[in-house]
ModelCIF file with pLDDT and N, C-alpha, C, O atoms, coordinates in Angstrom:
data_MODEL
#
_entry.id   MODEL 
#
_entity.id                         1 
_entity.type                       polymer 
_entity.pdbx_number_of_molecules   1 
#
_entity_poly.entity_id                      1 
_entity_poly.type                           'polypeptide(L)' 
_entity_poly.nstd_linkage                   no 
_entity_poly.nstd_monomer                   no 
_entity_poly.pdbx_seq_one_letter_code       
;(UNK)(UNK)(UNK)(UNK)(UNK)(UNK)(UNK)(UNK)(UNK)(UNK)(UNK)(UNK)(UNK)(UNK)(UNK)(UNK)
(UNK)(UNK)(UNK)(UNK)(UNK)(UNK)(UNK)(UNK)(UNK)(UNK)(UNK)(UNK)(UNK)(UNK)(UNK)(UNK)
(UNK)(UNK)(UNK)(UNK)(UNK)(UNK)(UNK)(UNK)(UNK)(UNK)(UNK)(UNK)(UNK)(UNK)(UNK)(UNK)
;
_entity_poly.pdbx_seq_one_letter_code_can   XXXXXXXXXXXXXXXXXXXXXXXXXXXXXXXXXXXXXXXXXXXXXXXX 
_entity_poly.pdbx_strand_id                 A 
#
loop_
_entity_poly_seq.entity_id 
_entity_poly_seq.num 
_entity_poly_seq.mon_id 
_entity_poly_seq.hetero 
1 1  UNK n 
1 2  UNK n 
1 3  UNK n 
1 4  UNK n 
1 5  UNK n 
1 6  UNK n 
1 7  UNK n 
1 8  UNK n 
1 9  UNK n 
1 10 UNK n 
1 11 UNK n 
1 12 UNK n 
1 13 UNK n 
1 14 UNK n 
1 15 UNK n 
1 16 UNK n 
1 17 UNK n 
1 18 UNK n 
1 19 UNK n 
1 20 UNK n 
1 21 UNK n 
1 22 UNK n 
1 23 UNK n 
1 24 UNK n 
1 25 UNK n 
1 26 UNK n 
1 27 UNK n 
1 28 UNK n 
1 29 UNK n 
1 30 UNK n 
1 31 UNK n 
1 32 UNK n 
1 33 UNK n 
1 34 UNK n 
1 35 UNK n 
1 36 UNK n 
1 37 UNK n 
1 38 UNK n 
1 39 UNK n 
1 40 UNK n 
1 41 UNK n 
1 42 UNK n 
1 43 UNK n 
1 44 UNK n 
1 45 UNK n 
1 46 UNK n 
1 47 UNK n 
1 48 UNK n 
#
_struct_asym.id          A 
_struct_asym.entity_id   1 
#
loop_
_ma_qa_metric.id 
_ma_qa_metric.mode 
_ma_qa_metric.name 
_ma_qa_metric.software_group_id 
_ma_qa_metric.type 
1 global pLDDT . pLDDT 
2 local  pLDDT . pLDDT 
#
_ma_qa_metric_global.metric_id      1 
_ma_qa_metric_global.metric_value   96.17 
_ma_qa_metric_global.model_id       1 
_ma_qa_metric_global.ordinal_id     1 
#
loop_
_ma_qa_metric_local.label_asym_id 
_ma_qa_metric_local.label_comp_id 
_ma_qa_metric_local.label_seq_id 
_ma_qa_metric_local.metric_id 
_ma_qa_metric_local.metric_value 
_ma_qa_metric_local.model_id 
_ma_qa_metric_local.ordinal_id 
A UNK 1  2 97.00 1 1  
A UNK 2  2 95.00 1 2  
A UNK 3  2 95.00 1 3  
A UNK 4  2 96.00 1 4  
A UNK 5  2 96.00 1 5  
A UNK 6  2 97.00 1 6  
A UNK 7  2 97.00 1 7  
A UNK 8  2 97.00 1 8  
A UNK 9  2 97.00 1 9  
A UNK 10 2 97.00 1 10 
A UNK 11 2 97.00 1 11 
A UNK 12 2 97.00 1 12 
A UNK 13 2 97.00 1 13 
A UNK 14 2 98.00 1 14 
A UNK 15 2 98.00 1 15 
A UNK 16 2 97.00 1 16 
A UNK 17 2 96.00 1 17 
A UNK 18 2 93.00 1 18 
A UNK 19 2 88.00 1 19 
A UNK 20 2 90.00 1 20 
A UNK 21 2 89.00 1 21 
A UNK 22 2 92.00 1 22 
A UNK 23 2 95.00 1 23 
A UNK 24 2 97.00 1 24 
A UNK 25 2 97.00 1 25 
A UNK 26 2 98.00 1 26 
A UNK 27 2 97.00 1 27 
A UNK 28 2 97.00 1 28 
A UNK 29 2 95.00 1 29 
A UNK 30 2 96.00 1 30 
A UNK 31 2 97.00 1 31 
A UNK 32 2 96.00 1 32 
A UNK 33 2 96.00 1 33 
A UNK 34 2 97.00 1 34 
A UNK 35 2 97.00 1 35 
A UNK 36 2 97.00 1 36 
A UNK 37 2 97.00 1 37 
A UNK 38 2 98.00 1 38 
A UNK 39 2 97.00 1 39 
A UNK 40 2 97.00 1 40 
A UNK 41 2 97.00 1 41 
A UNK 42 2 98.00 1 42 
A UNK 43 2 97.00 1 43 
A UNK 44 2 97.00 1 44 
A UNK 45 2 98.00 1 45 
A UNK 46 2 98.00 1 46 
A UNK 47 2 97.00 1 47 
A UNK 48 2 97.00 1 48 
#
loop_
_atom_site.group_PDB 
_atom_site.id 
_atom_site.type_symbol 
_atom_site.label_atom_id 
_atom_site.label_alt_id 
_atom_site.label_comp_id 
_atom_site.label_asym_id 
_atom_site.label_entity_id 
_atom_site.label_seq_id 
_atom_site.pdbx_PDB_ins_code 
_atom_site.Cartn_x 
_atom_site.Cartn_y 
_atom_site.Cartn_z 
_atom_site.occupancy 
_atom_site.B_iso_or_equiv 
_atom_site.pdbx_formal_charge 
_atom_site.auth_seq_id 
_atom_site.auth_comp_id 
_atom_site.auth_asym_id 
_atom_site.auth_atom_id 
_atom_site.pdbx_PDB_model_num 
ATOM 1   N N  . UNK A 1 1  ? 24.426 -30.378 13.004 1.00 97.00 ? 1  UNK A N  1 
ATOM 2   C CA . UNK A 1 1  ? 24.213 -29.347 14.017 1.00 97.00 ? 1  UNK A CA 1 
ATOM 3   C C  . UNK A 1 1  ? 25.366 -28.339 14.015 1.00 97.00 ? 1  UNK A C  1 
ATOM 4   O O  . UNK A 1 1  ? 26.514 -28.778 14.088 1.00 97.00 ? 1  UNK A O  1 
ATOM 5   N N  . UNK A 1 2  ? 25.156 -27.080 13.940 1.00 95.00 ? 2  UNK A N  1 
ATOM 6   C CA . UNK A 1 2  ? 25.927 -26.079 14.118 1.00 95.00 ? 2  UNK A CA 1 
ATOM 7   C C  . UNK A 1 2  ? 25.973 -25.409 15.227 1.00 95.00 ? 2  UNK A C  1 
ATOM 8   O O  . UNK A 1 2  ? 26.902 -24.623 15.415 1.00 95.00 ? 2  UNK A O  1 
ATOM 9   N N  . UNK A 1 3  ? 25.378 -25.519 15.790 1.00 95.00 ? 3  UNK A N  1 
ATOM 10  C CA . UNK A 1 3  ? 25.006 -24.843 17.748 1.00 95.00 ? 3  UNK A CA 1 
ATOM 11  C C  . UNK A 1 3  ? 24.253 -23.757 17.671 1.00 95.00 ? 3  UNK A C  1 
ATOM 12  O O  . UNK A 1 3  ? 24.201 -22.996 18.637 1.00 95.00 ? 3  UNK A O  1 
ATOM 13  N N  . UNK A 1 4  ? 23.416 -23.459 16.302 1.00 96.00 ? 4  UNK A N  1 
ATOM 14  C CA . UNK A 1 4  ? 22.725 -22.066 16.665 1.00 96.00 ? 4  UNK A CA 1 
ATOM 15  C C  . UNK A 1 4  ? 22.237 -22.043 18.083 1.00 96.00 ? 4  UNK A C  1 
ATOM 16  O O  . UNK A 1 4  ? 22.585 -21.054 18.728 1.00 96.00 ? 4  UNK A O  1 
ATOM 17  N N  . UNK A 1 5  ? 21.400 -23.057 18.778 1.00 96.00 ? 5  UNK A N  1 
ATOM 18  C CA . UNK A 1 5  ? 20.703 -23.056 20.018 1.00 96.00 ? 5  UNK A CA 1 
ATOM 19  C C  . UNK A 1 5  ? 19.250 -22.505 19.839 1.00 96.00 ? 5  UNK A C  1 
ATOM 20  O O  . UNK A 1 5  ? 18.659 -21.792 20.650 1.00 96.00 ? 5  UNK A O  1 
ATOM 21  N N  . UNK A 1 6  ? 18.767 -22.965 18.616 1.00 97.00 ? 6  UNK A N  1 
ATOM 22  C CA . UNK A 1 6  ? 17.575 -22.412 18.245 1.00 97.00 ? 6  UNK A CA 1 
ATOM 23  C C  . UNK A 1 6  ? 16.317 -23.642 19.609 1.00 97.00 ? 6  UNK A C  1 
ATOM 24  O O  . UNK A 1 6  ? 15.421 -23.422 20.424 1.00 97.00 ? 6  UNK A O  1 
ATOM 25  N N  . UNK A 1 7  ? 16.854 -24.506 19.227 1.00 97.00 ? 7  UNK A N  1 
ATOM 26  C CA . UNK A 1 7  ? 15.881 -25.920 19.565 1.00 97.00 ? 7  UNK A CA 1 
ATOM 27  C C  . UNK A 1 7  ? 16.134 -25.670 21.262 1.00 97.00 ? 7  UNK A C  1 
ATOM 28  O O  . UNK A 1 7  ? 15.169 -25.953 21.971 1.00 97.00 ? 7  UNK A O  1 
ATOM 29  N N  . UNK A 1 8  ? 17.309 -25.185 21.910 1.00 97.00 ? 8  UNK A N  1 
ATOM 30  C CA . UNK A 1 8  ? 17.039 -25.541 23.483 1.00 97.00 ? 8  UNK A CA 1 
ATOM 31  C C  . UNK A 1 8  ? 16.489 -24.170 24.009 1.00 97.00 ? 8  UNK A C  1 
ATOM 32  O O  . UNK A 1 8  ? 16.074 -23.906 25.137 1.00 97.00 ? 8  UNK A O  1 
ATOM 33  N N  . UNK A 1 9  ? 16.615 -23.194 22.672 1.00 97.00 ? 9  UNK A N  1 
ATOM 34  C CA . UNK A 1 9  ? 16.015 -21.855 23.473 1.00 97.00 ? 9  UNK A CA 1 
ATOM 35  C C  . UNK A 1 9  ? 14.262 -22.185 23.532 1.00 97.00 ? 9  UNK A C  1 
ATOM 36  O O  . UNK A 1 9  ? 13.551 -21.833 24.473 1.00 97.00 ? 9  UNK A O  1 
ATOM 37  N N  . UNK A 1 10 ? 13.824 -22.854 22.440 1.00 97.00 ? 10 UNK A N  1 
ATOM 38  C CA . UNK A 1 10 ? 12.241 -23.251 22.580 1.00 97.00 ? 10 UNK A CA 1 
ATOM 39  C C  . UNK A 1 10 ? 11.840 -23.917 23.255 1.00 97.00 ? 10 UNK A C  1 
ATOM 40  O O  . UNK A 1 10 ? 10.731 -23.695 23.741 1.00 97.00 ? 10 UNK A O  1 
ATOM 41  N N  . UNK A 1 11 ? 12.655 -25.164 23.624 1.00 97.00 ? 11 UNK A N  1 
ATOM 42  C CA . UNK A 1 11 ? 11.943 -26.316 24.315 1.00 97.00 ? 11 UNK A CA 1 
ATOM 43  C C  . UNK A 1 11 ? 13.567 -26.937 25.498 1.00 97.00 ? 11 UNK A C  1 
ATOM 44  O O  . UNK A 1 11 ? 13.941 -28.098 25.330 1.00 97.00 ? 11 UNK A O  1 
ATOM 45  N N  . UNK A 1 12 ? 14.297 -26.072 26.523 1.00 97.00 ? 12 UNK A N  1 
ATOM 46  C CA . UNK A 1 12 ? 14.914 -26.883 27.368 1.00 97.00 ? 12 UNK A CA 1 
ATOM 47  C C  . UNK A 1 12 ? 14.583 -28.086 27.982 1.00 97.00 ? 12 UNK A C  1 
ATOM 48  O O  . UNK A 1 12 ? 15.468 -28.782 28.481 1.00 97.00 ? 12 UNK A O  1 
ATOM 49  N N  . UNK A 1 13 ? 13.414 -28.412 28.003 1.00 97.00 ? 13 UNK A N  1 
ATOM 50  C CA . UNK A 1 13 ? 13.194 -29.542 28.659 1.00 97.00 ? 13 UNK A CA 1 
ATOM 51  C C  . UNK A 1 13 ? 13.226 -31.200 27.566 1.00 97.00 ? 13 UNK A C  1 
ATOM 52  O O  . UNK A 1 13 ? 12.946 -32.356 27.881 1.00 97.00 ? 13 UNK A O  1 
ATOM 53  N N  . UNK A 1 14 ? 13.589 -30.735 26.544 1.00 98.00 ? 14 UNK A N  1 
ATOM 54  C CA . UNK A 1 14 ? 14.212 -31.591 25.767 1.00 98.00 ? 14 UNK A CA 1 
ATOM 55  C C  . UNK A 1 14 ? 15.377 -31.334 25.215 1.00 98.00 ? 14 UNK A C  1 
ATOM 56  O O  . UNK A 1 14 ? 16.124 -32.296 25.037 1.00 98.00 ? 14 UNK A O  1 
ATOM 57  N N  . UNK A 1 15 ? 15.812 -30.032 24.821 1.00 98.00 ? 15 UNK A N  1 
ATOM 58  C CA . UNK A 1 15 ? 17.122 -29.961 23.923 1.00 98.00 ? 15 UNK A CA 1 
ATOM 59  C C  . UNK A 1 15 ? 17.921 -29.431 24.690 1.00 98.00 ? 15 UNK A C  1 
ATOM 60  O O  . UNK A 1 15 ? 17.462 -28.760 25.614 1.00 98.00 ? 15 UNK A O  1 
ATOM 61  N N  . UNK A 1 16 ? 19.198 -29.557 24.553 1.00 97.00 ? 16 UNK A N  1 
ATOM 62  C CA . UNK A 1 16 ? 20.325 -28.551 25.704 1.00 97.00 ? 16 UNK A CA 1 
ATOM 63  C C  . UNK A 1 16 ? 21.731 -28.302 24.613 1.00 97.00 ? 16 UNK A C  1 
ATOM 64  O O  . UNK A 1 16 ? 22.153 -28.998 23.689 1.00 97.00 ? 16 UNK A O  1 
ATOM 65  N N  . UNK A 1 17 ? 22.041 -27.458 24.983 1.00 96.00 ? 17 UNK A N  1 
ATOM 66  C CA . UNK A 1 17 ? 23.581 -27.287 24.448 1.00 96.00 ? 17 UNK A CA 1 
ATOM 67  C C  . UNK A 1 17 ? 24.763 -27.316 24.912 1.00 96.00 ? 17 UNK A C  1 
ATOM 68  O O  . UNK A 1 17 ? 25.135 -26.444 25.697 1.00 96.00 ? 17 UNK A O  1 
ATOM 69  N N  . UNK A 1 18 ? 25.875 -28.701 24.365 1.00 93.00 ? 18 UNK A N  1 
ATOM 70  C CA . UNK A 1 18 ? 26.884 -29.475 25.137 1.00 93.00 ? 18 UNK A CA 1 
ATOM 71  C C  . UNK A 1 18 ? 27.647 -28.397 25.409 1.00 93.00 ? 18 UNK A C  1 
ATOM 72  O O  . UNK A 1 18 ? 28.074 -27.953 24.343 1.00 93.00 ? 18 UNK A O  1 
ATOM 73  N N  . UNK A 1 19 ? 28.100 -27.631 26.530 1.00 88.00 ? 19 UNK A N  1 
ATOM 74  C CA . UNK A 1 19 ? 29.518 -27.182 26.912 1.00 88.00 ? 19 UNK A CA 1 
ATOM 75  C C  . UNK A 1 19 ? 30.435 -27.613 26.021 1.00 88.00 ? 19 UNK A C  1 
ATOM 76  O O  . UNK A 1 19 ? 30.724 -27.024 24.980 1.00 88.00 ? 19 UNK A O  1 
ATOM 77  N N  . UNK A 1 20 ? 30.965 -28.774 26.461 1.00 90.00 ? 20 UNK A N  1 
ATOM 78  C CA . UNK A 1 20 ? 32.388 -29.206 25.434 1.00 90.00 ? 20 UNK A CA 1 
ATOM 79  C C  . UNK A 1 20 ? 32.392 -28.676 24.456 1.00 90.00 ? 20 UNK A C  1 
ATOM 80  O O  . UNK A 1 20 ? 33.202 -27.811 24.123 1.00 90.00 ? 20 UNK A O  1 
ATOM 81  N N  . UNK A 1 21 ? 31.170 -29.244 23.586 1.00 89.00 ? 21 UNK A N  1 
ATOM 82  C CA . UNK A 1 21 ? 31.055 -29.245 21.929 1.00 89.00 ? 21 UNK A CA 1 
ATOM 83  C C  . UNK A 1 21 ? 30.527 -27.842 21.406 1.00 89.00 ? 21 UNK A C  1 
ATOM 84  O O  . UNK A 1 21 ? 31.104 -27.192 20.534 1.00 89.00 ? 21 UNK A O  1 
ATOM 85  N N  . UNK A 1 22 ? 29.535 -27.514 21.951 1.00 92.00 ? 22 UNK A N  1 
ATOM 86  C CA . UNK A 1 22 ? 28.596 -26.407 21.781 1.00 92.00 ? 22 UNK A CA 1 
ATOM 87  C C  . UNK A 1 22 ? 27.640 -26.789 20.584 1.00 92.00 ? 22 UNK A C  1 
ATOM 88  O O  . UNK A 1 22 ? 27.094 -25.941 19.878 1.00 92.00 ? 22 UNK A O  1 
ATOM 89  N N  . UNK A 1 23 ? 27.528 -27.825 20.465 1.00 95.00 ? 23 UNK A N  1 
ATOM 90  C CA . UNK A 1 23 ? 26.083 -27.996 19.448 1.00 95.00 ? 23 UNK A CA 1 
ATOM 91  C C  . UNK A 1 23 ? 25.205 -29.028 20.517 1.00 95.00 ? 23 UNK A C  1 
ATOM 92  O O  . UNK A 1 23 ? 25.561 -29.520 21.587 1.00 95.00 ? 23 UNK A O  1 
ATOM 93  N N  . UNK A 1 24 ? 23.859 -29.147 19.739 1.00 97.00 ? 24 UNK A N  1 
ATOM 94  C CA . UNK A 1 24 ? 22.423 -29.258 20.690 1.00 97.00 ? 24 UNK A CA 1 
ATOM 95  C C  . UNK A 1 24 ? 22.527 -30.943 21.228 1.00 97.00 ? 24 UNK A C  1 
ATOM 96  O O  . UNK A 1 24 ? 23.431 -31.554 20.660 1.00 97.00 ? 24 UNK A O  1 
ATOM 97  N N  . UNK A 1 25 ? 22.075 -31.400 21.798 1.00 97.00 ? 25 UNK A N  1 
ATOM 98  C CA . UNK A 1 25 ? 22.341 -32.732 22.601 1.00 97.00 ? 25 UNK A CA 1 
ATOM 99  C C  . UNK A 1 25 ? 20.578 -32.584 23.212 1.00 97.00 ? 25 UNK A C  1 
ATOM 100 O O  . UNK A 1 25 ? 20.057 -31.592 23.722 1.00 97.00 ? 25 UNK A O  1 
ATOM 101 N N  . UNK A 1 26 ? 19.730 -34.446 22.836 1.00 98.00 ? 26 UNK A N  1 
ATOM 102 C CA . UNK A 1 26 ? 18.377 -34.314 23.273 1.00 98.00 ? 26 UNK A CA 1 
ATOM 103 C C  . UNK A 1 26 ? 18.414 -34.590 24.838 1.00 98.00 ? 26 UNK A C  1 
ATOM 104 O O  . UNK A 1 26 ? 19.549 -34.569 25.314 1.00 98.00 ? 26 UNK A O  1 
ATOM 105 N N  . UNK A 1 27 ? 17.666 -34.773 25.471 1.00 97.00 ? 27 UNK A N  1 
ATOM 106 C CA . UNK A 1 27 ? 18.369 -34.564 27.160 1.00 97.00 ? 27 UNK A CA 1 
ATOM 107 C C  . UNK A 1 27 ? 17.079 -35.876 27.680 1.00 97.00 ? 27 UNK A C  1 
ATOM 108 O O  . UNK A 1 27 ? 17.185 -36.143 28.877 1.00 97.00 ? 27 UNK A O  1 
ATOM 109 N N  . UNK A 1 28 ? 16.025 -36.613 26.991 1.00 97.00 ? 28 UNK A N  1 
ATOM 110 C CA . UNK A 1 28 ? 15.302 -37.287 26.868 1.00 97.00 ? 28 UNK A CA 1 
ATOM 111 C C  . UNK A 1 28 ? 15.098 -38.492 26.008 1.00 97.00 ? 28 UNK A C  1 
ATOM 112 O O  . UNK A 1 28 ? 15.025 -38.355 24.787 1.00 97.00 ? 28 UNK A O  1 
ATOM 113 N N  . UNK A 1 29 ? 14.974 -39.988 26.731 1.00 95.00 ? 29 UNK A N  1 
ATOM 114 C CA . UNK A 1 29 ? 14.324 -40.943 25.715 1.00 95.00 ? 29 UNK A CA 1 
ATOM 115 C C  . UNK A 1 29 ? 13.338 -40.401 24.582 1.00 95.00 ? 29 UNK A C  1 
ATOM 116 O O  . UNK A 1 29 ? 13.364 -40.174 23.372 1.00 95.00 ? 29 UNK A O  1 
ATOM 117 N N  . UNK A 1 30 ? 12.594 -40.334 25.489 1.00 96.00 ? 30 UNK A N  1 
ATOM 118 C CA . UNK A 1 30 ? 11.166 -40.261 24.742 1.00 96.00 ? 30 UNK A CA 1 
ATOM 119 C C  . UNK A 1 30 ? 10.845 -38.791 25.080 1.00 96.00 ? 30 UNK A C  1 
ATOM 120 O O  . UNK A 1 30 ? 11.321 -38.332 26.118 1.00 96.00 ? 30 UNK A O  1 
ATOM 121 N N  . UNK A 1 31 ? 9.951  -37.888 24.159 1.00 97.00 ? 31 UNK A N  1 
ATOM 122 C CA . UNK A 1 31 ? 9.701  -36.720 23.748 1.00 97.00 ? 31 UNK A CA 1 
ATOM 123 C C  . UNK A 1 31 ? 8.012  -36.504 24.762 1.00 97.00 ? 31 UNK A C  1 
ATOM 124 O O  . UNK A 1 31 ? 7.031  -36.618 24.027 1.00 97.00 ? 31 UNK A O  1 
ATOM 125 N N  . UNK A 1 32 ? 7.752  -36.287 25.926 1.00 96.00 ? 32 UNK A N  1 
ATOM 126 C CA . UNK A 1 32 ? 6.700  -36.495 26.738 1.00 96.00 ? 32 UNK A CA 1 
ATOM 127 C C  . UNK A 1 32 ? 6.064  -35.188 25.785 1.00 96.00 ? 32 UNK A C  1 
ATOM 128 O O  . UNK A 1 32 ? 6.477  -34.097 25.391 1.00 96.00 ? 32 UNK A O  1 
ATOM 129 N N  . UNK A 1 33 ? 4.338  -36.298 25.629 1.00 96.00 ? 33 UNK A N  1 
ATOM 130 C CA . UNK A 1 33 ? 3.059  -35.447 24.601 1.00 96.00 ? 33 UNK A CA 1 
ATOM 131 C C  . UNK A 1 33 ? 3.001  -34.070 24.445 1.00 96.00 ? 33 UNK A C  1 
ATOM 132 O O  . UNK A 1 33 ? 2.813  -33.423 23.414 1.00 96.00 ? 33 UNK A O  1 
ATOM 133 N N  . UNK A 1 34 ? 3.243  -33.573 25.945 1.00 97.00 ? 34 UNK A N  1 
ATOM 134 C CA . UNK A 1 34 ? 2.783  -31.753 26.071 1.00 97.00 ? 34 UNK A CA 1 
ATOM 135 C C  . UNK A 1 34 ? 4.362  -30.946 25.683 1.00 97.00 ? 34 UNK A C  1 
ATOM 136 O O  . UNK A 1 34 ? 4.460  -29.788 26.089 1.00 97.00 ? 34 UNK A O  1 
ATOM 137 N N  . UNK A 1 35 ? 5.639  -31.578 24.871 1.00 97.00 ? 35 UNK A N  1 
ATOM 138 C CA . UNK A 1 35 ? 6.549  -31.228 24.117 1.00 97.00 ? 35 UNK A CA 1 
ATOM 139 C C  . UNK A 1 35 ? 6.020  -31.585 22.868 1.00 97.00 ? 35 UNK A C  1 
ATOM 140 O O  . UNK A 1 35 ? 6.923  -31.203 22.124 1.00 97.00 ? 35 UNK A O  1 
ATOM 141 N N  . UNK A 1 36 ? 5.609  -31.813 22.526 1.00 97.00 ? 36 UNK A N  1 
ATOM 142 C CA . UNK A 1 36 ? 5.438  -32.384 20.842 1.00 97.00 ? 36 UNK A CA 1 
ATOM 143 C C  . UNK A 1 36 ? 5.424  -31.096 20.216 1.00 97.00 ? 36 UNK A C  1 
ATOM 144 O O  . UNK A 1 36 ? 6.409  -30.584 19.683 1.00 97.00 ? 36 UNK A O  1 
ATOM 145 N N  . UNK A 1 37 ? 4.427  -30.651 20.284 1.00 97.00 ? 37 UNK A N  1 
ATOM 146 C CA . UNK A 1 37 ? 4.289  -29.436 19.242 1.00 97.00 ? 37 UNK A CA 1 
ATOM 147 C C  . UNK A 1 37 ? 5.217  -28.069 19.001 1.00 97.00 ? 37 UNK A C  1 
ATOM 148 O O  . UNK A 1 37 ? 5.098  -27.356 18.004 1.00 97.00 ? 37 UNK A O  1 
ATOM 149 N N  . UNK A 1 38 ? 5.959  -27.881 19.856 1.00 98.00 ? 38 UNK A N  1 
ATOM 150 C CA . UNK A 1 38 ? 7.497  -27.329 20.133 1.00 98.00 ? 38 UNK A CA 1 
ATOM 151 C C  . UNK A 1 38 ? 8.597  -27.393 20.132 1.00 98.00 ? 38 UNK A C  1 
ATOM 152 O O  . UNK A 1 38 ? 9.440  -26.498 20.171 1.00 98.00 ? 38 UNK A O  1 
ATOM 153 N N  . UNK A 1 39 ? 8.772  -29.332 20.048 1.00 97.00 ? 39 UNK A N  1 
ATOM 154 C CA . UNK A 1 39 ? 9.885  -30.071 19.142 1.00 97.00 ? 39 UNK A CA 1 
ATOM 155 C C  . UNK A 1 39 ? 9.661  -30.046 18.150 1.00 97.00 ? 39 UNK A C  1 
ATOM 156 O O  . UNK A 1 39 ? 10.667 -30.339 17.503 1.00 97.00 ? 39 UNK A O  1 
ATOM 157 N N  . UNK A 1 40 ? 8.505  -29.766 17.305 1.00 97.00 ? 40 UNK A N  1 
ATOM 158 C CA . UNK A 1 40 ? 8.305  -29.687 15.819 1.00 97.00 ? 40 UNK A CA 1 
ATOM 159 C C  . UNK A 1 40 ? 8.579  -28.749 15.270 1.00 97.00 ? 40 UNK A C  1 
ATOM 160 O O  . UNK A 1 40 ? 8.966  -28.686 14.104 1.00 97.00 ? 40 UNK A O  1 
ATOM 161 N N  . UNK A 1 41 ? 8.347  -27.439 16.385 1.00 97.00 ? 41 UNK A N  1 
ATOM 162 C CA . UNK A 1 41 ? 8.683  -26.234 15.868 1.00 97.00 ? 41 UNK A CA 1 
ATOM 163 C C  . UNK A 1 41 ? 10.355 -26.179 15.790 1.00 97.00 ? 41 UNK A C  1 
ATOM 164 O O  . UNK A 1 41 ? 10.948 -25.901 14.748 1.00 97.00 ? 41 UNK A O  1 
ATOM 165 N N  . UNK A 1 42 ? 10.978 -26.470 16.978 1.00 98.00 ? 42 UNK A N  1 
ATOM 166 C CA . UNK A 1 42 ? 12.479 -26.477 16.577 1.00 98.00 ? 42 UNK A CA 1 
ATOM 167 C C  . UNK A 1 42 ? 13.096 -27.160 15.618 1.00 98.00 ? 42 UNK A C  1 
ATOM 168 O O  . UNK A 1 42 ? 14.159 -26.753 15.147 1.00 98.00 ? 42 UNK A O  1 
ATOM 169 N N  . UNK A 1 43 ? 12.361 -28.561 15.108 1.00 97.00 ? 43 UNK A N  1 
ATOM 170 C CA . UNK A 1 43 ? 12.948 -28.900 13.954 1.00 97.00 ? 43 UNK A CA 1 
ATOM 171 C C  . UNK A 1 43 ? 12.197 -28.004 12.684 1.00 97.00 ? 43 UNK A C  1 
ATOM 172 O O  . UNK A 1 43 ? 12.760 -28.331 11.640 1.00 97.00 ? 43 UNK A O  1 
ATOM 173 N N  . UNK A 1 44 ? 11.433 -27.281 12.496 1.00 97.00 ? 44 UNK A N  1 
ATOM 174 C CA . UNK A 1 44 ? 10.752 -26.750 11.248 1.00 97.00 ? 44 UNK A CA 1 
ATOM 175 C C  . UNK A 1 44 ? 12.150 -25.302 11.709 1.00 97.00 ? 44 UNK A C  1 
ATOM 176 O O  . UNK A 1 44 ? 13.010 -24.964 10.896 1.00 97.00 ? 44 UNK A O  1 
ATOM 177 N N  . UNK A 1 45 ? 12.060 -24.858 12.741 1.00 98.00 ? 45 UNK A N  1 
ATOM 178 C CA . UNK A 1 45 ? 13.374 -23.584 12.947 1.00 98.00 ? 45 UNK A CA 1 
ATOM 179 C C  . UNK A 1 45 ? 14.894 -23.828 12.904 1.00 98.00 ? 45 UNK A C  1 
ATOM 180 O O  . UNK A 1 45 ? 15.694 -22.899 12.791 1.00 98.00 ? 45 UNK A O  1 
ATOM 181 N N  . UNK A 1 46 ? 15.213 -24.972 12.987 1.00 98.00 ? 46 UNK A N  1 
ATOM 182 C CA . UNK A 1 46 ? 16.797 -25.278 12.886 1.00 98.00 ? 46 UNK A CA 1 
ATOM 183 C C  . UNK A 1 46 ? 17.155 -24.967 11.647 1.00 98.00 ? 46 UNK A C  1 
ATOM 184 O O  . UNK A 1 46 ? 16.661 -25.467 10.636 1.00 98.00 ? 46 UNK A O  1 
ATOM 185 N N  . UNK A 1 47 ? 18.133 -24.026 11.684 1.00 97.00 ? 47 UNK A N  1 
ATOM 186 C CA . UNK A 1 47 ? 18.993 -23.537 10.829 1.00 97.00 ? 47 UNK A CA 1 
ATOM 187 C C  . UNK A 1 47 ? 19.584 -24.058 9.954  1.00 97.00 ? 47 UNK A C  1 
ATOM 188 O O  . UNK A 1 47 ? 19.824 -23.686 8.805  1.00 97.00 ? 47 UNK A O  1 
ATOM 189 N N  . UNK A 1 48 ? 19.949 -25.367 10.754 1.00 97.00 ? 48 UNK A N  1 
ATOM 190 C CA . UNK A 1 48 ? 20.762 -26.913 10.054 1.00 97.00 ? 48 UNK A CA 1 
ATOM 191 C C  . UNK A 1 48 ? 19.751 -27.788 9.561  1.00 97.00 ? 48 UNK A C  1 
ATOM 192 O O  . UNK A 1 48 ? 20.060 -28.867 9.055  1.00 97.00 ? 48 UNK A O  1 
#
């Protein structure tokens, strides 16, 4: 992870970006159904 912030600009309700660190941190166990298809997109868009 490099912190673009590609993944928490699509989907905050799973991805966030650490203050401290500034790269992406998941904010969820489990990925609830009506995220799926928008966590896929942030991993097909991550830079890294």
């Amino acid at each position: 992870c490099a912190g673009h912030g590609v993944c928490a600009g699509l989907c905050p309700d799973v991805f966030t970006i650490d203050d401290d660190e500034g790269f992406a941190r998941v904010v969820v166990d489990l990925v609830p159904p009506e995220h799926f298809v928008v966590v896929r997109q942030a991993a097909e868009r991550c830079p890294a």
